[in-house]
PDB file of N, CA and C in Angstrom:
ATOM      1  N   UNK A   1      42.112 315.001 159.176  1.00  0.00           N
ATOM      2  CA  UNK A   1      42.454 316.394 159.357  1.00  0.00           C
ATOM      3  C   UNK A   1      41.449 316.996 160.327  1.00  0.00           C
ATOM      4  N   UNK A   2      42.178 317.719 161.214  1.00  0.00           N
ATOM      5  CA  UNK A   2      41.390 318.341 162.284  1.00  0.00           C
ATOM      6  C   UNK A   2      40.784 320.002 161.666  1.00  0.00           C
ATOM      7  N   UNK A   3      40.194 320.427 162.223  1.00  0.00           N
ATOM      8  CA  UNK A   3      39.853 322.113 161.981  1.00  0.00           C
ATOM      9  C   UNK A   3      40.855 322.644 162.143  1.00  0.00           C
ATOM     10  N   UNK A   4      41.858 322.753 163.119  1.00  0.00           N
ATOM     11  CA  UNK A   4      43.216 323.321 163.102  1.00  0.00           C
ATOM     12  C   UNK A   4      44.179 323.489 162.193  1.00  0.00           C
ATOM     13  N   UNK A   5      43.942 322.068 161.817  1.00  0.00           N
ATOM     14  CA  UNK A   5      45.006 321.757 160.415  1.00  0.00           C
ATOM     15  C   UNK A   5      44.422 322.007 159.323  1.00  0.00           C
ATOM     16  N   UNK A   6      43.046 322.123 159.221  1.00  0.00           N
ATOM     17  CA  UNK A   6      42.176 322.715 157.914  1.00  0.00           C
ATOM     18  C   UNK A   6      42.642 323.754 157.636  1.00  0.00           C
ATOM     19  N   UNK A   7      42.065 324.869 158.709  1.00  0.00           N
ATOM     20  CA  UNK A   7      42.042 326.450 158.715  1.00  0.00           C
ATOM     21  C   UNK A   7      44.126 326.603 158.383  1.00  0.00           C
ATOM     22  N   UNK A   8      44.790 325.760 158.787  1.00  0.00           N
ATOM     23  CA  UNK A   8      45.895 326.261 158.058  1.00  0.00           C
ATOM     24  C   UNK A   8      46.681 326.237 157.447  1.00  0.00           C
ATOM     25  N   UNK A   9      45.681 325.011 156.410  1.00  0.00           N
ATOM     26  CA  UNK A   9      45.956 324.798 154.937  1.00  0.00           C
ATOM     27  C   UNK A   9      44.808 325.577 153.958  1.00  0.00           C
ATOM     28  N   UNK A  10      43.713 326.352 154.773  1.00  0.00           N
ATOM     29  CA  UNK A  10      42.761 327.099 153.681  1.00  0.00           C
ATOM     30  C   UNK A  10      42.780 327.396 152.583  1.00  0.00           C
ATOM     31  N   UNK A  11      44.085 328.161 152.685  1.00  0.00           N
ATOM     32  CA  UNK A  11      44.730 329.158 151.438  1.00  0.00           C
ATOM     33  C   UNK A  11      45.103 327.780 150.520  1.00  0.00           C
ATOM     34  N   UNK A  12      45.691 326.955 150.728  1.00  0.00           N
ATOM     35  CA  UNK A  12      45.792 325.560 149.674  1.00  0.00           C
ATOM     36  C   UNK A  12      44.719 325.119 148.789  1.00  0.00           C
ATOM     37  N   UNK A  13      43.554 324.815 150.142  1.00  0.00           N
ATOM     38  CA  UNK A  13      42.553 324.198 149.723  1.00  0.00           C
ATOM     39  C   UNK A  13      41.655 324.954 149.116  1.00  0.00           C
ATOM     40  N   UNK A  14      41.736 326.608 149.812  1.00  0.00           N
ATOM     41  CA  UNK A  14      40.478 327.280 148.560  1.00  0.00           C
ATOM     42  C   UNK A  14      41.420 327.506 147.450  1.00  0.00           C
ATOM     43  N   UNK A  15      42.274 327.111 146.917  1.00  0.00           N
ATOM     44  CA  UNK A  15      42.861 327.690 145.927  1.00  0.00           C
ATOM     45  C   UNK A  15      43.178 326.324 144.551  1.00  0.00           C
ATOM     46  N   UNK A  16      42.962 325.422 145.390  1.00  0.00           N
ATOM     47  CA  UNK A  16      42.643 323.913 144.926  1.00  0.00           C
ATOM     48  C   UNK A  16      41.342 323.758 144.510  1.00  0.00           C
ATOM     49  N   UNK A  17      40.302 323.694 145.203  1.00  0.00           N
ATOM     50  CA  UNK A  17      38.732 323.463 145.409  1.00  0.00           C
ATOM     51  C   UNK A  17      38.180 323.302 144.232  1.00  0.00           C
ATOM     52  N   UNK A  18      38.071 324.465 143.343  1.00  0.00           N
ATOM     53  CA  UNK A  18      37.317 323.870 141.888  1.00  0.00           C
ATOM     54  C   UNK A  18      38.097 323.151 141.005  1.00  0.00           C
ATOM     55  N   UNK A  19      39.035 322.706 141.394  1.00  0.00           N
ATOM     56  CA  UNK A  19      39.954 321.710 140.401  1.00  0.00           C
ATOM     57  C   UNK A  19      39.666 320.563 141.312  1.00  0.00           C
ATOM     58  N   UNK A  20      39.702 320.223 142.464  1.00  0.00           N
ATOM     59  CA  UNK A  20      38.968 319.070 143.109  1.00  0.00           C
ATOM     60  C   UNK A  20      37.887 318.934 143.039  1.00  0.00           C
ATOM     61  N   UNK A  21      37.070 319.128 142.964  1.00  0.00           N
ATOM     62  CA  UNK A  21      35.520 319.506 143.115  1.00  0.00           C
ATOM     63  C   UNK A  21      34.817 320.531 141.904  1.00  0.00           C
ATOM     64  N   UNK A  22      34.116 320.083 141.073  1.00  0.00           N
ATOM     65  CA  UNK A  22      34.005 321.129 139.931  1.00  0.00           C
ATOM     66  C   UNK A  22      32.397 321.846 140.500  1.00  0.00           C
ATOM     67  N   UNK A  23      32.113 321.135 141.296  1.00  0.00           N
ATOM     68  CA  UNK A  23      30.726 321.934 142.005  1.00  0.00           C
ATOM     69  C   UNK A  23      30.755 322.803 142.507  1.00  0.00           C
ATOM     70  N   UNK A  24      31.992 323.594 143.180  1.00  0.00           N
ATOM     71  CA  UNK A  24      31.910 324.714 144.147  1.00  0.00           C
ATOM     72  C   UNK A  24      32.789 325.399 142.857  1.00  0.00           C
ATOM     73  N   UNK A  25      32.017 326.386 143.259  1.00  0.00           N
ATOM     74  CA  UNK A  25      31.655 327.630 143.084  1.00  0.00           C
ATOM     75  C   UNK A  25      32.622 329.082 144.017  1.00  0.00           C
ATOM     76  N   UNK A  26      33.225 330.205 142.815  1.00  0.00           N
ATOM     77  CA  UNK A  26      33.454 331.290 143.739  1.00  0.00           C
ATOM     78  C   UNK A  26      32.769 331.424 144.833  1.00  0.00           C
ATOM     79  N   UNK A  27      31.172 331.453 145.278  1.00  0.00           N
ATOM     80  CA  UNK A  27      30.443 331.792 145.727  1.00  0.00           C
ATOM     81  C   UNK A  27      30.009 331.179 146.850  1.00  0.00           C
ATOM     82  N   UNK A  28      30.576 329.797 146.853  1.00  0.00           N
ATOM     83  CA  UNK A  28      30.865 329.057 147.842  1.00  0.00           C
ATOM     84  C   UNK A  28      31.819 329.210 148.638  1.00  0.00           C
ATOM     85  N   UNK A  29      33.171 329.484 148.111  1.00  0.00           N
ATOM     86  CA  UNK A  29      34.581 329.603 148.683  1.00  0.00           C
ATOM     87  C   UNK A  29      34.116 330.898 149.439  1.00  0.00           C
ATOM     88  N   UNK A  30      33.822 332.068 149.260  1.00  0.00           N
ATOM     89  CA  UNK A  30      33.214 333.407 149.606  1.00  0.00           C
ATOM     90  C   UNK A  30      32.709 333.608 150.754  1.00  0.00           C
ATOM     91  N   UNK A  31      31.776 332.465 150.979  1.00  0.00           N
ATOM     92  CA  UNK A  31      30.699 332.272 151.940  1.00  0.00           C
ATOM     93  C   UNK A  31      31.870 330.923 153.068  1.00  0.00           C
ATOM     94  N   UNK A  32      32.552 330.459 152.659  1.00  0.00           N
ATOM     95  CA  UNK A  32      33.195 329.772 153.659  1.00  0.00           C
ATOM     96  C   UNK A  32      34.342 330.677 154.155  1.00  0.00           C
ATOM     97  N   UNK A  33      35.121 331.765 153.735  1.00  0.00           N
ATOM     98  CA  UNK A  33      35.559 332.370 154.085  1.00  0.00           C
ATOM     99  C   UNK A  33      34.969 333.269 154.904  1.00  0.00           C
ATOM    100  N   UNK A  34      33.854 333.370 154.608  1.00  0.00           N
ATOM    101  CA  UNK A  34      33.390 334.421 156.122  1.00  0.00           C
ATOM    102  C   UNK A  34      32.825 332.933 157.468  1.00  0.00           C
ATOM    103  N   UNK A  35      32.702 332.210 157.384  1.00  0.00           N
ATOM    104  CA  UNK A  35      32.463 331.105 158.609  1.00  0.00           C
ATOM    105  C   UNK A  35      33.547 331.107 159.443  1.00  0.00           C
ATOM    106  N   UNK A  36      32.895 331.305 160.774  1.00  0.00           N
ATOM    107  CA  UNK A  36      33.455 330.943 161.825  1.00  0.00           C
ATOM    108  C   UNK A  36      34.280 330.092 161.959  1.00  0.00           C
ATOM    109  N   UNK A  37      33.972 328.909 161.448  1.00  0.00           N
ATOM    110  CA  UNK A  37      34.719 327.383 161.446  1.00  0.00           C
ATOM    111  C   UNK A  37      34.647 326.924 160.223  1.00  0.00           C
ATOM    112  N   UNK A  38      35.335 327.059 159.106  1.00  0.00           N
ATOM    113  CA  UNK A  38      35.705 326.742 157.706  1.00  0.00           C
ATOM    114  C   UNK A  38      35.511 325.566 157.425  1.00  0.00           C
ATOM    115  N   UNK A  39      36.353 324.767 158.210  1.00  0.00           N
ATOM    116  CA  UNK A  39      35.987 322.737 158.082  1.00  0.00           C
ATOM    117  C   UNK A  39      35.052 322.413 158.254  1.00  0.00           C
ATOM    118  N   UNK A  40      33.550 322.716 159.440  1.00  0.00           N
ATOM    119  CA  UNK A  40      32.702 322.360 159.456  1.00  0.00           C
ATOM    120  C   UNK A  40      31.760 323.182 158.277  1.00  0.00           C
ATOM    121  N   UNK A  41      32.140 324.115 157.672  1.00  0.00           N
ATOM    122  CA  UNK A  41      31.301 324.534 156.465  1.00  0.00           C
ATOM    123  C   UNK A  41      31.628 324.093 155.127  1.00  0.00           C
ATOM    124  N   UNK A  42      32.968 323.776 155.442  1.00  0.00           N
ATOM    125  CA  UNK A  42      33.315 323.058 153.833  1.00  0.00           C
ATOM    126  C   UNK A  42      32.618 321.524 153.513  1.00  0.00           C
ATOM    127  N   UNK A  43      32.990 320.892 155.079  1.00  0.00           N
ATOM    128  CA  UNK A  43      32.111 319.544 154.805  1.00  0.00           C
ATOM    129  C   UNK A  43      30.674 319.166 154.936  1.00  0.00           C
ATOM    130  N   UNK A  44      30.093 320.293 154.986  1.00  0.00           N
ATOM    131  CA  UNK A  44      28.648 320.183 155.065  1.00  0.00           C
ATOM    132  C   UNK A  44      28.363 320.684 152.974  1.00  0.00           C
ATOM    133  N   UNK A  45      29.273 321.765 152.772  1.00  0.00           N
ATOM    134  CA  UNK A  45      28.849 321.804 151.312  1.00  0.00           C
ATOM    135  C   UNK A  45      29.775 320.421 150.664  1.00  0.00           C
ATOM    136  N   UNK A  46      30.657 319.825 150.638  1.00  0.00           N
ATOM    137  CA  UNK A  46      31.148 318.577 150.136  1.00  0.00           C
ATOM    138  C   UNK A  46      29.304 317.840 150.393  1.00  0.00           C
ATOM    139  N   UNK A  47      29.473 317.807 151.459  1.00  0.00           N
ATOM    140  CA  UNK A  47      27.898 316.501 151.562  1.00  0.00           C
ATOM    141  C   UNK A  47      27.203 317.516 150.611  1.00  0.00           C
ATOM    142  N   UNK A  48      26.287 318.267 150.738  1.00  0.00           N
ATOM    143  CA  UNK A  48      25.407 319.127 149.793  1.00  0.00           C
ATOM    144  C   UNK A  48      25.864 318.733 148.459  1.00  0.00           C
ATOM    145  N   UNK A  49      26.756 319.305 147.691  1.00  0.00           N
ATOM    146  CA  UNK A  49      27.250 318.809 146.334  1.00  0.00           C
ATOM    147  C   UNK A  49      27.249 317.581 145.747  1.00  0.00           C
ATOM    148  N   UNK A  50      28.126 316.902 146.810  1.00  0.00           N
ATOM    149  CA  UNK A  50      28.071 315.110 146.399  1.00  0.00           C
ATOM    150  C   UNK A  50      27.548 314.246 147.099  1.00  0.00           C
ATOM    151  N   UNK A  51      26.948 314.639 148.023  1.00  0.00           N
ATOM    152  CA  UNK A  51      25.998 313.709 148.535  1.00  0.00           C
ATOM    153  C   UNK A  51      27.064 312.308 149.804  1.00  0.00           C
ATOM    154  N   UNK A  52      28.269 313.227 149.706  1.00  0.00           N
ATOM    155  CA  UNK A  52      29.120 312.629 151.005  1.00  0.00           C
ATOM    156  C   UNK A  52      28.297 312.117 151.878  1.00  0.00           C
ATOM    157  N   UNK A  53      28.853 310.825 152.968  1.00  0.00           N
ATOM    158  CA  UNK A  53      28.554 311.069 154.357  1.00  0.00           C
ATOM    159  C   UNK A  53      29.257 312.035 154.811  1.00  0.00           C
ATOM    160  N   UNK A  54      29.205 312.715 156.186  1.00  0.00           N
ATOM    161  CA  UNK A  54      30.205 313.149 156.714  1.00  0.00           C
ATOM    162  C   UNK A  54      31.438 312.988 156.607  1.00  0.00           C
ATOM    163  N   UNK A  55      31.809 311.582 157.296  1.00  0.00           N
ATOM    164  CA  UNK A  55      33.171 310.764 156.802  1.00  0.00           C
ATOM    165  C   UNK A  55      33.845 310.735 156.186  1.00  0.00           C
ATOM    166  N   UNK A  56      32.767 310.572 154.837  1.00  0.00           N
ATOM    167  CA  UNK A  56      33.396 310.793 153.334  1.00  0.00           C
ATOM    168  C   UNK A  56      34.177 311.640 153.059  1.00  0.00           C
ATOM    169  N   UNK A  57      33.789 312.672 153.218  1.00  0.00           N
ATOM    170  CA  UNK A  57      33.587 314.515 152.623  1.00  0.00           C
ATOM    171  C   UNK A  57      35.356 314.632 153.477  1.00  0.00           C
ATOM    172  N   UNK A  58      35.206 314.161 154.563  1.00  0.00           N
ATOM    173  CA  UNK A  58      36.540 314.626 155.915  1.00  0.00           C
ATOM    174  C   UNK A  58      37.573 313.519 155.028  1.00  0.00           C
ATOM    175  N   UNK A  59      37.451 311.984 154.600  1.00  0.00           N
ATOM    176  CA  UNK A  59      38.270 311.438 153.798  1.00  0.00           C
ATOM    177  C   UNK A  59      38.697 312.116 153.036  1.00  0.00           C
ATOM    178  N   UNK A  60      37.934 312.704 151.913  1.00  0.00           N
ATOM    179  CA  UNK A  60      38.093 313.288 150.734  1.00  0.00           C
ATOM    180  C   UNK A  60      39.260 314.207 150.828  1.00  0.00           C
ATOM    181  N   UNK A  61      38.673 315.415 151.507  1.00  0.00           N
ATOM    182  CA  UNK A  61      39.589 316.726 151.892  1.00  0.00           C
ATOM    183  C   UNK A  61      41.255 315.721 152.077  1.00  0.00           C
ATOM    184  N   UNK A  62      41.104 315.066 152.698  1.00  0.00           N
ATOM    185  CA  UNK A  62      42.440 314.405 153.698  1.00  0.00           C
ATOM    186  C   UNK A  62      43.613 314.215 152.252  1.00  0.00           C
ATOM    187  N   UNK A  63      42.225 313.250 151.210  1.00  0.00           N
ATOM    188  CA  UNK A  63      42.692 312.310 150.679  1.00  0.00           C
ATOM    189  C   UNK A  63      43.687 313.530 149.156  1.00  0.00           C
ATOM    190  N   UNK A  64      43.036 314.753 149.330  1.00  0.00           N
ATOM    191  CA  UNK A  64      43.661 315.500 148.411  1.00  0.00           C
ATOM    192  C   UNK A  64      44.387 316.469 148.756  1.00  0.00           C
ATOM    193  N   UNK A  65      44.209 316.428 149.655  1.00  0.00           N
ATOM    194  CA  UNK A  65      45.287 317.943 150.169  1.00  0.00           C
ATOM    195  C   UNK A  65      46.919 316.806 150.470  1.00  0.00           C
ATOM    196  N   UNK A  66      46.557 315.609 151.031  1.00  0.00           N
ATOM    197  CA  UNK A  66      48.071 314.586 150.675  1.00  0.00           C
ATOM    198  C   UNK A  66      48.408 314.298 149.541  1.00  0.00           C
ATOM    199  N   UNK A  67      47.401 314.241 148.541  1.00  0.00           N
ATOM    200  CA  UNK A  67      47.940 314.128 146.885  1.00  0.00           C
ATOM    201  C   UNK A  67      48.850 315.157 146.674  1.00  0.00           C
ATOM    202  N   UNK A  68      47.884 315.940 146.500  1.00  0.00           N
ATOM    203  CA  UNK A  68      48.591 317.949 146.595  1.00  0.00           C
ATOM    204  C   UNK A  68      50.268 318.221 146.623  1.00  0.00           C
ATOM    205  N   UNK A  69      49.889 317.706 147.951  1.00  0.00           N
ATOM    206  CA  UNK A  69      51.621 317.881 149.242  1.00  0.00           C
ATOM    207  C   UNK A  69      52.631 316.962 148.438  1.00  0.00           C
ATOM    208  N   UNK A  70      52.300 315.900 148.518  1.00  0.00           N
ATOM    209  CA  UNK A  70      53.084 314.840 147.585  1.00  0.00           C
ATOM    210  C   UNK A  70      53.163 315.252 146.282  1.00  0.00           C
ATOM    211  N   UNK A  71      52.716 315.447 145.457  1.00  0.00           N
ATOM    212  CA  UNK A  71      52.808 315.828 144.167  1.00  0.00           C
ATOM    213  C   UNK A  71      53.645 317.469 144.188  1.00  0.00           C
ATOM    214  N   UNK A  72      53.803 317.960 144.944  1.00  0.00           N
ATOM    215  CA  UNK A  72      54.348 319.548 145.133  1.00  0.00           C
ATOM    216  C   UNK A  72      55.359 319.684 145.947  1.00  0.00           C
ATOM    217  N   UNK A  73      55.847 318.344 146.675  1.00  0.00           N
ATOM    218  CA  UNK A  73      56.756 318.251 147.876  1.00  0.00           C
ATOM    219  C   UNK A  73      58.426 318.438 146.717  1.00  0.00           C
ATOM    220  N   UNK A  74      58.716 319.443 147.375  1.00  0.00           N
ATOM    221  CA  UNK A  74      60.201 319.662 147.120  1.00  0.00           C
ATOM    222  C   UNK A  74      61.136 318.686 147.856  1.00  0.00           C
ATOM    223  N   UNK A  75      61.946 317.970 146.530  1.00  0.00           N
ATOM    224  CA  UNK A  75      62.994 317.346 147.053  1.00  0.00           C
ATOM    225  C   UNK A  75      64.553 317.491 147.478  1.00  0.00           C
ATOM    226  N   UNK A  76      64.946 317.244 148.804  1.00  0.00           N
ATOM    227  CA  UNK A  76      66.336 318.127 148.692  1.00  0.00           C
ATOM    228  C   UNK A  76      66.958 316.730 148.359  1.00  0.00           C
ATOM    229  N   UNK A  77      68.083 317.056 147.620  1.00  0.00           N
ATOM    230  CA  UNK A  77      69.232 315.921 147.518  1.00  0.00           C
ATOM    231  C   UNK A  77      70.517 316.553 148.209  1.00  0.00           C
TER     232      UNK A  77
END
């Protein structure tokens, strides 16, 4: 996931975040909402919290916001 595609799934992902992640905090989400660039502040607190590489932290996000989608994807028949 690029920053593009971050910033416009935000509303998903801050609304996901402490059910993925039980470390962040209102107060976190708060403070990434006022950043300039949301993805590069979310994955610097992913590393901070869990001790991600970079990599990791950018897997991670990827790896749940496709759970998410899949698990919530409306099926037409």
């Amino acid at each position: 996931m690029d920053k593009n595609e971050f910033e416009d799934k935000w509303k998903l992902i801050r609304s996901q975040s402490k059910i993925w992640w039980s470390l962040i905090t209102d107060s976190d989400l708060n403070k990434i909402d006022k950043a300039e660039i949301k993805f590069l502040q979310y994955v610097t607190l992913l590393q901070l919290k869990y001790r991600y590489d970079r990599q990791a932290a950018k897997d991670e996000i990827d790896r749940r916001v496709a759970e998410y989608e899949k698990a919530n994807a409306i099926t037409v028949h």
